[in-house]
N, C-alpha and C. Protein backbone atom coordinates (compact mmCIF):
# COMPACT_ATOMS: atom_id res chain seq x y z
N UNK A 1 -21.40 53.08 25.63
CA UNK A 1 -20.49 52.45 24.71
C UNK A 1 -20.38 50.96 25.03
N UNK A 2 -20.43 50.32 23.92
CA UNK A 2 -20.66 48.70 24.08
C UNK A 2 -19.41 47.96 24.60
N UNK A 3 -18.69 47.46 25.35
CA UNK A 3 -17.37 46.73 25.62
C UNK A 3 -16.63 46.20 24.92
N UNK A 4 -15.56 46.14 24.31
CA UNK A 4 -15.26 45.14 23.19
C UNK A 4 -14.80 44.06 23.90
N UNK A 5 -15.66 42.79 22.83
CA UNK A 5 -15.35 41.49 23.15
C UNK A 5 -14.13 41.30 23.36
N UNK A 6 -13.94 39.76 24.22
CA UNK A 6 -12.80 39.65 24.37
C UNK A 6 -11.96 38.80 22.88
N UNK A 7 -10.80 38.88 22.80
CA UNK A 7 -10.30 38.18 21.10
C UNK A 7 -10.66 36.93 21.13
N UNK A 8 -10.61 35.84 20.41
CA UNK A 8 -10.99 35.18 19.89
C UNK A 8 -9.37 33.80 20.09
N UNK A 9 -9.64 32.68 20.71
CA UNK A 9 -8.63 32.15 20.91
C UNK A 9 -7.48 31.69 19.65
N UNK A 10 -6.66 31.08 19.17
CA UNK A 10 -5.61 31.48 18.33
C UNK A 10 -6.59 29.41 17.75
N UNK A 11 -6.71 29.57 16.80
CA UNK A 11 -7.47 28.39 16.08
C UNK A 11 -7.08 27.50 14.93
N UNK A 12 -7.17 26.94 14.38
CA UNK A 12 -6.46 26.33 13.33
C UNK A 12 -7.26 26.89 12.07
N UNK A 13 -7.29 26.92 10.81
CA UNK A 13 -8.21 27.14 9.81
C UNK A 13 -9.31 25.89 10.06
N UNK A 14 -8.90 24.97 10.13
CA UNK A 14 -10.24 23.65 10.16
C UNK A 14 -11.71 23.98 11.63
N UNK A 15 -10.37 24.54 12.39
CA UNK A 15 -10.98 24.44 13.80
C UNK A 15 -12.14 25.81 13.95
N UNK A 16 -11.93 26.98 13.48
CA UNK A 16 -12.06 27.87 12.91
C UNK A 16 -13.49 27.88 12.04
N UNK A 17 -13.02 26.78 11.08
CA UNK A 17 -14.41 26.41 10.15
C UNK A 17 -15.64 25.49 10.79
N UNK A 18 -15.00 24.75 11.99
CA UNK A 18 -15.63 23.59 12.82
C UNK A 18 -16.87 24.48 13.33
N UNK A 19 -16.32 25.73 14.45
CA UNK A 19 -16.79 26.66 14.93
C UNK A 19 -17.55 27.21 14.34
N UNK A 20 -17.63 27.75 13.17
CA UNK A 20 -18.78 28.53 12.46
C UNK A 20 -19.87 27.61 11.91
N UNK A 21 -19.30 26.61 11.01
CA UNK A 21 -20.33 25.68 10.77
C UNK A 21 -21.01 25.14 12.11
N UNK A 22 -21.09 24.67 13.06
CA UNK A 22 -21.72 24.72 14.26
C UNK A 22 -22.52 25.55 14.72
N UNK A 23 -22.22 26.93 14.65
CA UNK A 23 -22.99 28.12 15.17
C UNK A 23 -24.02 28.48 14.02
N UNK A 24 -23.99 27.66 12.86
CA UNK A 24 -24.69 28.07 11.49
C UNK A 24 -25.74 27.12 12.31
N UNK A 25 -25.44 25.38 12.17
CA UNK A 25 -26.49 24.87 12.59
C UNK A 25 -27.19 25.17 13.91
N UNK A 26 -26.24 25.38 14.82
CA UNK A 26 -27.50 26.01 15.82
C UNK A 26 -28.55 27.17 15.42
N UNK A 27 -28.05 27.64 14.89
CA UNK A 27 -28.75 29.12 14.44
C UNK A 27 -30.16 28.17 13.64
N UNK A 28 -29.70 27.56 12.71
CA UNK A 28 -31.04 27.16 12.15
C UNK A 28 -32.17 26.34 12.96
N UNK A 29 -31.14 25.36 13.62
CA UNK A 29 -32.06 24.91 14.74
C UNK A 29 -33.08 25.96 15.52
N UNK A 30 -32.57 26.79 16.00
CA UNK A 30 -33.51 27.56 16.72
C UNK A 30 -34.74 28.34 16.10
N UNK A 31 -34.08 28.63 14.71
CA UNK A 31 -35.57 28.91 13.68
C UNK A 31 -36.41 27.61 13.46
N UNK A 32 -35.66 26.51 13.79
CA UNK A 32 -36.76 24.96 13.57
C UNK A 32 -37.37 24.86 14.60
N UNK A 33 -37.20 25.66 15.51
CA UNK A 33 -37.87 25.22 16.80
C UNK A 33 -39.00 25.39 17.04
N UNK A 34 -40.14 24.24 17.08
CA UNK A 34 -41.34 24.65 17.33
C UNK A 34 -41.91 25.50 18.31
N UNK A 35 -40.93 25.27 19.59
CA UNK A 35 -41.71 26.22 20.91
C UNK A 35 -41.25 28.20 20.51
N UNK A 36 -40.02 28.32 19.56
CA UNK A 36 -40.35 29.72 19.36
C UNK A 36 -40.42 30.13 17.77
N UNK A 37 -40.63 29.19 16.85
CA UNK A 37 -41.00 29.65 15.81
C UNK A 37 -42.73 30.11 15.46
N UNK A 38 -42.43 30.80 14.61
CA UNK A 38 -43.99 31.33 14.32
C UNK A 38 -44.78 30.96 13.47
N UNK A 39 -43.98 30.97 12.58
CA UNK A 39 -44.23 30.71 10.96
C UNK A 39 -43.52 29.70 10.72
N UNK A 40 -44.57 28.87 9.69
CA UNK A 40 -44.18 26.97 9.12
C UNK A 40 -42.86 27.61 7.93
N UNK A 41 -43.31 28.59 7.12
CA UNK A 41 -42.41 28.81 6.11
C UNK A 41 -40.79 28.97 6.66
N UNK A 42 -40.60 30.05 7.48
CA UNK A 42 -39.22 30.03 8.03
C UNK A 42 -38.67 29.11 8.57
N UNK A 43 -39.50 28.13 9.20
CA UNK A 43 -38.93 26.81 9.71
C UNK A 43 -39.00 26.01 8.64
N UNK A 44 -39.26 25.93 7.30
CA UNK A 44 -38.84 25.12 6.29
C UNK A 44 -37.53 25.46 5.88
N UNK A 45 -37.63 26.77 5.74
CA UNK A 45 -36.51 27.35 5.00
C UNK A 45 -35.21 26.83 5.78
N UNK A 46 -35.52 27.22 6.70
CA UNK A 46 -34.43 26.57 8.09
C UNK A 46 -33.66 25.18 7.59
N UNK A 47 -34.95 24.11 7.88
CA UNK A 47 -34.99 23.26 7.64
C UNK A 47 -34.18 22.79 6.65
N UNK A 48 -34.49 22.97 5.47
CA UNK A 48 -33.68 23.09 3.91
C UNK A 48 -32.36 23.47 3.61
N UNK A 49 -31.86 24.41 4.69
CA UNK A 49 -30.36 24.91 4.92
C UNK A 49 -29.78 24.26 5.51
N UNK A 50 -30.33 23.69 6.30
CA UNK A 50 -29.73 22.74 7.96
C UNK A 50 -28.93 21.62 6.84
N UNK A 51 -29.39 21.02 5.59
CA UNK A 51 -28.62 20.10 5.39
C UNK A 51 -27.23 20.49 4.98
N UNK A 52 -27.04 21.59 3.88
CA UNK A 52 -25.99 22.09 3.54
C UNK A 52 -25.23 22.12 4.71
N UNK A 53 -25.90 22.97 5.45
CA UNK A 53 -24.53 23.50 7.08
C UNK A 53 -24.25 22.45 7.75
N UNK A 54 -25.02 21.40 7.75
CA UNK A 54 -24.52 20.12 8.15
C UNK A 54 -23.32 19.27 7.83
N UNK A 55 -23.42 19.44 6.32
CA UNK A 55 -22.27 19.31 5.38
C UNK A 55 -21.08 19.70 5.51
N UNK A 56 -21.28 21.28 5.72
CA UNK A 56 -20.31 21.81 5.66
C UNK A 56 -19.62 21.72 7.28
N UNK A 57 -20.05 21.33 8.16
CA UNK A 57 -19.92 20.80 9.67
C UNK A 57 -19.19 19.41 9.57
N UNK A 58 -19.66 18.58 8.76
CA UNK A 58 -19.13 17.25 8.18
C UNK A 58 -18.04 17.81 7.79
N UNK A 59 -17.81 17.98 6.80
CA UNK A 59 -16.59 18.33 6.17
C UNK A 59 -15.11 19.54 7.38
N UNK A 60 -15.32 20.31 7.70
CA UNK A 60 -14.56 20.79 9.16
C UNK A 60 -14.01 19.51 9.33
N UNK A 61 -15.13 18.92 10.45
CA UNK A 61 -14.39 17.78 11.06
C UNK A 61 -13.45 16.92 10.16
N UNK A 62 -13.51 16.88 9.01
CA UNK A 62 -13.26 15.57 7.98
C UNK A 62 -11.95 16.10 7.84
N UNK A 63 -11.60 17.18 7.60
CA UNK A 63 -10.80 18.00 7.60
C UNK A 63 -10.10 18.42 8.47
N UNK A 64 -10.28 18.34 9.49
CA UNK A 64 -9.55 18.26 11.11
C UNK A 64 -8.77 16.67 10.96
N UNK A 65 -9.65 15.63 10.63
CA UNK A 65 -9.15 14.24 10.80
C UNK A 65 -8.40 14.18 9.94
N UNK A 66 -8.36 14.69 8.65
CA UNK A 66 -7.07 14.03 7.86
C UNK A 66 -5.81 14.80 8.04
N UNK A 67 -5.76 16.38 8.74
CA UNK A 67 -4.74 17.01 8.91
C UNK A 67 -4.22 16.18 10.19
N UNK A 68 -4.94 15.45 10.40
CA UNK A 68 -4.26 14.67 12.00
C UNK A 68 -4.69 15.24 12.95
N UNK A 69 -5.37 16.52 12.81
CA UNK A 69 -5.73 17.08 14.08
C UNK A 69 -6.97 16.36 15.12
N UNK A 70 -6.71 14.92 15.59
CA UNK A 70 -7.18 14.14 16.29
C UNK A 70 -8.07 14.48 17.35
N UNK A 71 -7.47 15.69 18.55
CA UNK A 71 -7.82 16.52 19.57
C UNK A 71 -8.93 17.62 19.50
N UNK A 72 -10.33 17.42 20.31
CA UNK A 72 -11.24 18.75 19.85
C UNK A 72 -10.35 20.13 20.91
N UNK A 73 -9.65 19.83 21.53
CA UNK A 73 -9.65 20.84 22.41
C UNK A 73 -11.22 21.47 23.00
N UNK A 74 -12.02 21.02 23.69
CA UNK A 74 -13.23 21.72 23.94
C UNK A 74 -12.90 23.11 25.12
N UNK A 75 -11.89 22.99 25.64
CA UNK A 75 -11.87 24.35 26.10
C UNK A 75 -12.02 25.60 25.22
N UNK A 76 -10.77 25.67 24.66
CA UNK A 76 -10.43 26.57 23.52
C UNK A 76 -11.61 26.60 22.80
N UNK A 77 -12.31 25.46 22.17
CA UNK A 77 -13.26 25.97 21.34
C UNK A 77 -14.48 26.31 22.15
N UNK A 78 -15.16 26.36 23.31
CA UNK A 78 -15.77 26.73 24.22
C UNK A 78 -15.66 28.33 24.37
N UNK A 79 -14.16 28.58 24.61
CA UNK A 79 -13.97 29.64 24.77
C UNK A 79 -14.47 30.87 23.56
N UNK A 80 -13.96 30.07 22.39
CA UNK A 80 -14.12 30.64 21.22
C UNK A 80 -15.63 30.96 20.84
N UNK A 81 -16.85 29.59 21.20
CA UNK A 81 -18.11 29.82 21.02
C UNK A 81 -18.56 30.84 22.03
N UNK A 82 -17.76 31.37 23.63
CA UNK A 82 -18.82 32.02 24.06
C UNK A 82 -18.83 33.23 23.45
N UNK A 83 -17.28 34.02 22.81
CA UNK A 83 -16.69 35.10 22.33
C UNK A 83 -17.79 35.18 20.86
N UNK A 84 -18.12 34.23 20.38
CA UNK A 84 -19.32 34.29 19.04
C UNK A 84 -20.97 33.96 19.56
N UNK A 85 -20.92 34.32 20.83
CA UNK A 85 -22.31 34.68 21.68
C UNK A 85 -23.05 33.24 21.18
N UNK A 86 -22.18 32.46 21.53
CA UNK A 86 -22.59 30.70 21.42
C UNK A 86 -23.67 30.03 22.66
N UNK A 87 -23.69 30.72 23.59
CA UNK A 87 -24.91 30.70 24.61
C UNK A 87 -25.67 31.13 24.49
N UNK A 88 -25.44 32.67 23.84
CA UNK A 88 -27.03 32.94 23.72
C UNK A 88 -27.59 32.14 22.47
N UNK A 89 -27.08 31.64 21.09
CA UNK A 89 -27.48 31.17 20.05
C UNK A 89 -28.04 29.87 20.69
N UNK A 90 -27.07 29.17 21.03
CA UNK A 90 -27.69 27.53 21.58
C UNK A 90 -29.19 27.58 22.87
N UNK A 91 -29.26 29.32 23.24
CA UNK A 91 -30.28 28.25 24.19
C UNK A 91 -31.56 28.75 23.06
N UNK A 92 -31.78 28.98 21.66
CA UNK A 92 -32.99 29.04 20.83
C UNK A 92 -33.24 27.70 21.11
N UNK A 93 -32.14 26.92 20.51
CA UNK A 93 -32.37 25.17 20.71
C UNK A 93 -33.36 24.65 21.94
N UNK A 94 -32.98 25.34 22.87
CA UNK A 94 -33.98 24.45 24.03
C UNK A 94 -35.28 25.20 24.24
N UNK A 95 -36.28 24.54 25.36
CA UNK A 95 -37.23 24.87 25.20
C UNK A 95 -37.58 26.32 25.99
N UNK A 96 -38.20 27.45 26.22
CA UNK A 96 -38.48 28.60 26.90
C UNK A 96 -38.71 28.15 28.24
N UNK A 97 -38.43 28.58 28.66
CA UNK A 97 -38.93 28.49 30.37
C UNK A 97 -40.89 28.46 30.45
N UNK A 98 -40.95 27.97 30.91
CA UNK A 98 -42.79 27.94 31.25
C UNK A 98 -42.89 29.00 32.44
C-alpha cells in the first residue's frame, strides 16, 4: 500500500497557481531536453506549449504583485513543490549522470 502524501501547505489562490504553472514548465522542459528526449516531434510539441505555460507563470506572479503579495515565501512553496514530486520533475531538466 502506497503512503499517503503528506498535505499540501495552506497557499494563497495566486501562490497555488504560481506552483502549478512552474511544475507545467518544468515538465515541458524535460520533454525539451535533448540528453533524454527521443523524438524531435515531442520536443516540438513541448516546445510550442512552453510558451503558453510561461504565460500563464507570468501571469501567477503578476497576480501575486498586484494583490500585494510582495513575499515568495520559498520555504512553504518548496515544501509544497516537494509534496507535487517537484524533485523528481525538475531533475528531467538536468543532465543524466554519465
Amino acid at each position: 500500500m502506497v503512503p499517503e502524501p503528506p498535505p499540501l501547505p495552506a497557499l494563497t489562490r495566486a501562490k497555488g497557481e504560481l506552483v502549478d504553472a512552474y511544475l507545467a514548465v518544468v515538465d515541458l522542459l524535460g520533454k525539451i531536453n535533448p540528453s533524454r528526449s527521443t523524438h524531435t516531434y515531442g520536443a516540438l510539441r513541448a516546445a510550442q506549449a512552453l510558451v503558453g505555460r510561461a504565460e500563464a507563470l507570468r501571469e501567477a506572479l503578476a497576480l501575486m504583485h498586484a494583490r500585494g503579495e510582495s513575499e515568495v515565501h520559498a520555504d512553504t512553496l518548496a515544501r509544497a513543490l516537494r509534496v507535487l514530486d517537484g524533485e523528481r520533475r525538475a531533475g528531467r531538466v538536468t543532465l543524466p549522470r554519465a
